[in-house]
PDB file of N, CA and C in Angstrom:
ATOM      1  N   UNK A   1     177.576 105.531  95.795  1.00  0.00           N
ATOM      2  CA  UNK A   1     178.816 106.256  95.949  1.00  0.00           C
ATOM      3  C   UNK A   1     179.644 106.018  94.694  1.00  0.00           C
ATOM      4  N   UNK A   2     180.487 106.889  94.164  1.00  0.00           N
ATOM      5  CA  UNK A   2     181.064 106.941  92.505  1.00  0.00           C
ATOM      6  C   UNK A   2     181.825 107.342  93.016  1.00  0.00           C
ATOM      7  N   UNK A   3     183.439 106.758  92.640  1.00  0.00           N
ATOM      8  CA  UNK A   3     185.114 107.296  92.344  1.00  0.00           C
ATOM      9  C   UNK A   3     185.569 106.834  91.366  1.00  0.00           C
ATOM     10  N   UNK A   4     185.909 107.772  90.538  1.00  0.00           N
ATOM     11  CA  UNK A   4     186.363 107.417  89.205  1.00  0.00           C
ATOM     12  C   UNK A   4     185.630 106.400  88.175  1.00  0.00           C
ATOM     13  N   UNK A   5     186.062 105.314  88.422  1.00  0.00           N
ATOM     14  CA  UNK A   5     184.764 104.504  87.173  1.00  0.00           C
ATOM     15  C   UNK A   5     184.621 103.332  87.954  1.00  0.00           C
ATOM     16  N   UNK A   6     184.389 103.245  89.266  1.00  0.00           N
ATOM     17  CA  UNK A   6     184.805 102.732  90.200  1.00  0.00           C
ATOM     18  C   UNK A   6     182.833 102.878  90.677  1.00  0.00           C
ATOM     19  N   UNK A   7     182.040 101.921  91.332  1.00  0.00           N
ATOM     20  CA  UNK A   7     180.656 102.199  91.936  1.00  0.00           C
ATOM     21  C   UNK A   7     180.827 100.825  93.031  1.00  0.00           C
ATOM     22  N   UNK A   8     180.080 102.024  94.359  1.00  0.00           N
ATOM     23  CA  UNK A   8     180.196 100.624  95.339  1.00  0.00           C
ATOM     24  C   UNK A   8     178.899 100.962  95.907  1.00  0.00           C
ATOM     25  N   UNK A   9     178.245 100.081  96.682  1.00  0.00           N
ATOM     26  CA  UNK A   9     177.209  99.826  97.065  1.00  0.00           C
ATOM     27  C   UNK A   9     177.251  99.227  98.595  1.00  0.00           C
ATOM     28  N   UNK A  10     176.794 100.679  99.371  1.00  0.00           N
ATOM     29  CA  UNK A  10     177.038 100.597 101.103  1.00  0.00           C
ATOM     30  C   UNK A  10     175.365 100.149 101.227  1.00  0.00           C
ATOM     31  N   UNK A  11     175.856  99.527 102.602  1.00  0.00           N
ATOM     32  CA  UNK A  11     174.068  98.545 102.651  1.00  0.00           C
ATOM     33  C   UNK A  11     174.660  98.001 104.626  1.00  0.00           C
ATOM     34  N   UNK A  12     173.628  98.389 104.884  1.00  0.00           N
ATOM     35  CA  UNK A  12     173.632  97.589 106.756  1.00  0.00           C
ATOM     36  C   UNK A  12     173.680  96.249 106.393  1.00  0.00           C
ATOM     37  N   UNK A  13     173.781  95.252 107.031  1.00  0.00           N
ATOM     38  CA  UNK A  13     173.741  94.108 107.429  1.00  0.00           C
ATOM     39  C   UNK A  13     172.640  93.762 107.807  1.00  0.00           C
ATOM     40  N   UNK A  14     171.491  93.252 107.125  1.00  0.00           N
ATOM     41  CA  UNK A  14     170.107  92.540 107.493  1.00  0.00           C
ATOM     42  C   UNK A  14     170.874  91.171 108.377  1.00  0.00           C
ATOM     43  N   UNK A  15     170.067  90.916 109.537  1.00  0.00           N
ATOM     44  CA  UNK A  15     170.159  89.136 109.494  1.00  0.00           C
ATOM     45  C   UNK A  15     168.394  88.501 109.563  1.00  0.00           C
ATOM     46  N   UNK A  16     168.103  89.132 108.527  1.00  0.00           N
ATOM     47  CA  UNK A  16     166.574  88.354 108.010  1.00  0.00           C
ATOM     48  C   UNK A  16     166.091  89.747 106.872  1.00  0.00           C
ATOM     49  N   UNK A  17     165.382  89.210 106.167  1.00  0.00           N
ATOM     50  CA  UNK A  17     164.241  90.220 105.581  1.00  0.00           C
ATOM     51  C   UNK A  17     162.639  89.612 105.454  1.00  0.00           C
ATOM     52  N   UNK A  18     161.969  90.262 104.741  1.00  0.00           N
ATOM     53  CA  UNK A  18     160.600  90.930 104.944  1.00  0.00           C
ATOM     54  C   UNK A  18     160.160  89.122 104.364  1.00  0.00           C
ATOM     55  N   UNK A  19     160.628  88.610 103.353  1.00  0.00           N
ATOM     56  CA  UNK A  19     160.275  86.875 103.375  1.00  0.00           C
ATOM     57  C   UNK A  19     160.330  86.026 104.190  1.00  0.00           C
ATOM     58  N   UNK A  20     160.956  86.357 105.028  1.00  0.00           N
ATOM     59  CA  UNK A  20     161.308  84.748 106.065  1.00  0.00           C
ATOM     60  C   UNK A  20     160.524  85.286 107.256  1.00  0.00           C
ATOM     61  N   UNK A  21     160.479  86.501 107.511  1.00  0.00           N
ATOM     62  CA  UNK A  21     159.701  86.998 108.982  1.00  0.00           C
ATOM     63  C   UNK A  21     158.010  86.680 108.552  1.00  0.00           C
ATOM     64  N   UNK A  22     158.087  86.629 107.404  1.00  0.00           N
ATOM     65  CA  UNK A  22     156.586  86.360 106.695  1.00  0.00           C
ATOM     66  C   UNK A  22     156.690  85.144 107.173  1.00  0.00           C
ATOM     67  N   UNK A  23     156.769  84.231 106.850  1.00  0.00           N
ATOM     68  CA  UNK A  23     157.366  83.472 106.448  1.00  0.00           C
ATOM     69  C   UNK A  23     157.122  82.409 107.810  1.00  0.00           C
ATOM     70  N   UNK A  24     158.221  82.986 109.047  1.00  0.00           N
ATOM     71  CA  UNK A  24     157.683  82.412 110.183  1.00  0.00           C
ATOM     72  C   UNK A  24     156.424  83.079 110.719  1.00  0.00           C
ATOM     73  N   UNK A  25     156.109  83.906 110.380  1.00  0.00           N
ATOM     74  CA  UNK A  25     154.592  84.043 111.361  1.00  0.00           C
ATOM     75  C   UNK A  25     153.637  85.202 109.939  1.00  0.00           C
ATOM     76  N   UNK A  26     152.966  84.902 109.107  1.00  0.00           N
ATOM     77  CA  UNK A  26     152.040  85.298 108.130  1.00  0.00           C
ATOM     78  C   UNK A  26     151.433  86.796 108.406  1.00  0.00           C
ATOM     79  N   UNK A  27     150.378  86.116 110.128  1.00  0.00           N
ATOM     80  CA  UNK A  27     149.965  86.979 110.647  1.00  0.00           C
ATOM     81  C   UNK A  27     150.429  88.291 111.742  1.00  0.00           C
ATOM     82  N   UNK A  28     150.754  89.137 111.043  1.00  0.00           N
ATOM     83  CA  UNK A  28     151.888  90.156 111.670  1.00  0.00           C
ATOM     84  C   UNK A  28     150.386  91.026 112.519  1.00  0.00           C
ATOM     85  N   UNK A  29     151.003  91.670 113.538  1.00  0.00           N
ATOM     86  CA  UNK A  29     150.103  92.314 114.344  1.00  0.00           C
ATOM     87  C   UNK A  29     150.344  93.623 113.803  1.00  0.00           C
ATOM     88  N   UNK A  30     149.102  94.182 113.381  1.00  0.00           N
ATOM     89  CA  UNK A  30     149.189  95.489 112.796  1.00  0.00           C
ATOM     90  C   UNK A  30     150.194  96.700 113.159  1.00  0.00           C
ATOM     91  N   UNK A  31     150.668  97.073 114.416  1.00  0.00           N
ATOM     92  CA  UNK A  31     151.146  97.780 114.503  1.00  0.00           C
ATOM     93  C   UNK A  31     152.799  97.576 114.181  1.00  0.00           C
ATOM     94  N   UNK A  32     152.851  96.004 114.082  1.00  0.00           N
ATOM     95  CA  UNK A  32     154.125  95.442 113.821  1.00  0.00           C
ATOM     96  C   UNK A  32     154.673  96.090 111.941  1.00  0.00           C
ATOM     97  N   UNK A  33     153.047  95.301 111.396  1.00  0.00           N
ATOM     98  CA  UNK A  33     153.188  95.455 109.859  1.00  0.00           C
ATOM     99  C   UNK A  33     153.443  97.087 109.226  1.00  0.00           C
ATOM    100  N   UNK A  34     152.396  98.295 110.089  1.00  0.00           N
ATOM    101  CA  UNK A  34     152.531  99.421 110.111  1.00  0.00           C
ATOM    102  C   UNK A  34     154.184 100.463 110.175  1.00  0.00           C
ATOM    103  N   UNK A  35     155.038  99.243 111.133  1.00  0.00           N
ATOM    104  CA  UNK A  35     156.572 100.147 111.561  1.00  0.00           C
ATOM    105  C   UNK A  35     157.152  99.384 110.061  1.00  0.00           C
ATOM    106  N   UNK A  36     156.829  98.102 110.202  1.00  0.00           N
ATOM    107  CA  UNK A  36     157.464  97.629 108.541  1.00  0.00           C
ATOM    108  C   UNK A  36     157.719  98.638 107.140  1.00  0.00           C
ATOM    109  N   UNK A  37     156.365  99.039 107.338  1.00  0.00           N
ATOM    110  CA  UNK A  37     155.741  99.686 105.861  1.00  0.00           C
ATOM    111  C   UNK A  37     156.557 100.665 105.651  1.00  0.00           C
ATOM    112  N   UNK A  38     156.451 101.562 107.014  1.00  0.00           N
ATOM    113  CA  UNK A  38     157.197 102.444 107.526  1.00  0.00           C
ATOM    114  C   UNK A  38     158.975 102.605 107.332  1.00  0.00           C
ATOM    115  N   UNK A  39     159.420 101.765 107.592  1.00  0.00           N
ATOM    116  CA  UNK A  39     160.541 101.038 107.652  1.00  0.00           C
ATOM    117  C   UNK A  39     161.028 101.078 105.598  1.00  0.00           C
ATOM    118  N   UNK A  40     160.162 100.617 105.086  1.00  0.00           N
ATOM    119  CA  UNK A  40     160.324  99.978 103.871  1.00  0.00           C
ATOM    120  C   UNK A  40     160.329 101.618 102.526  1.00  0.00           C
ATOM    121  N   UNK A  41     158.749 102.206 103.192  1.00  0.00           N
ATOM    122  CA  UNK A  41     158.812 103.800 102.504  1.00  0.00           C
ATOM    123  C   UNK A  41     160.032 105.044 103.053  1.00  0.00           C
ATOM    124  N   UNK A  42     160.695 104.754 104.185  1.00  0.00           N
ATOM    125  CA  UNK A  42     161.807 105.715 104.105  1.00  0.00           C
ATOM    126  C   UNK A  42     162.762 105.331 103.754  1.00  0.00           C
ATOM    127  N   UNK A  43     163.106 104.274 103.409  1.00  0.00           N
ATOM    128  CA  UNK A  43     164.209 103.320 102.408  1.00  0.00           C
ATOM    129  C   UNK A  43     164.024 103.594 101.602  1.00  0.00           C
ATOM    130  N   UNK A  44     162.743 103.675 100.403  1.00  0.00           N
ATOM    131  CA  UNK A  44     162.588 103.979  98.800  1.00  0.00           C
ATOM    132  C   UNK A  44     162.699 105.046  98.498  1.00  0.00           C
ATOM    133  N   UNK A  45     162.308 105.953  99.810  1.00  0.00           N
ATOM    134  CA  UNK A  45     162.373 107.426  99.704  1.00  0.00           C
ATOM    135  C   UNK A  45     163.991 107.451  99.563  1.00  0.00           C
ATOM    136  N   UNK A  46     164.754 107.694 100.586  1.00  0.00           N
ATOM    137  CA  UNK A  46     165.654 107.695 100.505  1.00  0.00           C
ATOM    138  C   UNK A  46     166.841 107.790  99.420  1.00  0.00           C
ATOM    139  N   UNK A  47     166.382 106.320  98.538  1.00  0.00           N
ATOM    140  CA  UNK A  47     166.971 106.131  97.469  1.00  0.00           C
ATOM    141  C   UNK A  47     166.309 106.949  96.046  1.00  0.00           C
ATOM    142  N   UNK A  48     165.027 107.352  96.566  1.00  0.00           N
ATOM    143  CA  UNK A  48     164.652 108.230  95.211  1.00  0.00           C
ATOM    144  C   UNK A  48     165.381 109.678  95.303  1.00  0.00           C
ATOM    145  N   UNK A  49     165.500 110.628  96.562  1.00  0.00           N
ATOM    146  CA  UNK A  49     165.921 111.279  97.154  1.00  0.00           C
ATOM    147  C   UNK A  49     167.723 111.506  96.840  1.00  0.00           C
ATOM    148  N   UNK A  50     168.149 110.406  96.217  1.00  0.00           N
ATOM    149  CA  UNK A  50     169.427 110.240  95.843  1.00  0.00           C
ATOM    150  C   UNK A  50     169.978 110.083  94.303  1.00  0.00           C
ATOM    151  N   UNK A  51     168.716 109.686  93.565  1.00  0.00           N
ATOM    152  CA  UNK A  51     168.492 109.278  92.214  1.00  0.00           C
ATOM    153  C   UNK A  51     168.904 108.435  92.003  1.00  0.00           C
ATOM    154  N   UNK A  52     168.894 107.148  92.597  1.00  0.00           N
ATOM    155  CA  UNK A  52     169.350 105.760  92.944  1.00  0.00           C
ATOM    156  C   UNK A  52     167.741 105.030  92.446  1.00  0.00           C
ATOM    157  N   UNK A  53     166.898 106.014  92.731  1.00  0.00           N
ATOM    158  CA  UNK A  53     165.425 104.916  91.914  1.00  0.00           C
ATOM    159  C   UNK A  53     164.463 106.117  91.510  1.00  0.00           C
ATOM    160  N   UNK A  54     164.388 105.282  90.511  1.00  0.00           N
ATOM    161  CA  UNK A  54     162.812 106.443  89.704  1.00  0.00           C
ATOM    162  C   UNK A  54     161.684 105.744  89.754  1.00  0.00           C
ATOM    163  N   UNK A  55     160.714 106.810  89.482  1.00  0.00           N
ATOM    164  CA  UNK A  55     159.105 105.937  88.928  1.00  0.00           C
ATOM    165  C   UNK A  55     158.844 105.399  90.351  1.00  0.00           C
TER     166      UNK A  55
END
């Protein structure tokens, strides 16, 4: 988001990410790891979709 020369950066509130859930349990049950992935590619999309990330 841009106002004037002004840039802020809106973001949900994680209370964990994708390291520590590793982290406590390695072995994720596929369909768990699958909503992750999931989870993770409409986020990048998103931000490419915005020109917030290239490449």
């Amino acid at each position: 988001m841009e106002s004037s020369h002004n840039y802020y950066i809106i973001q949900e509130i994680c209370d964990s990410d994708l390291q520590k859930l590793l982290a406590d349990d390695p072995r994720l049950p596929e369909q768990r790891a699958l909503g992750l992935l999931k989870q993770i590619c409409n986020g990048f999309l998103a931000l490419v979709k915005e020109g917030i990330v290239h490449r």
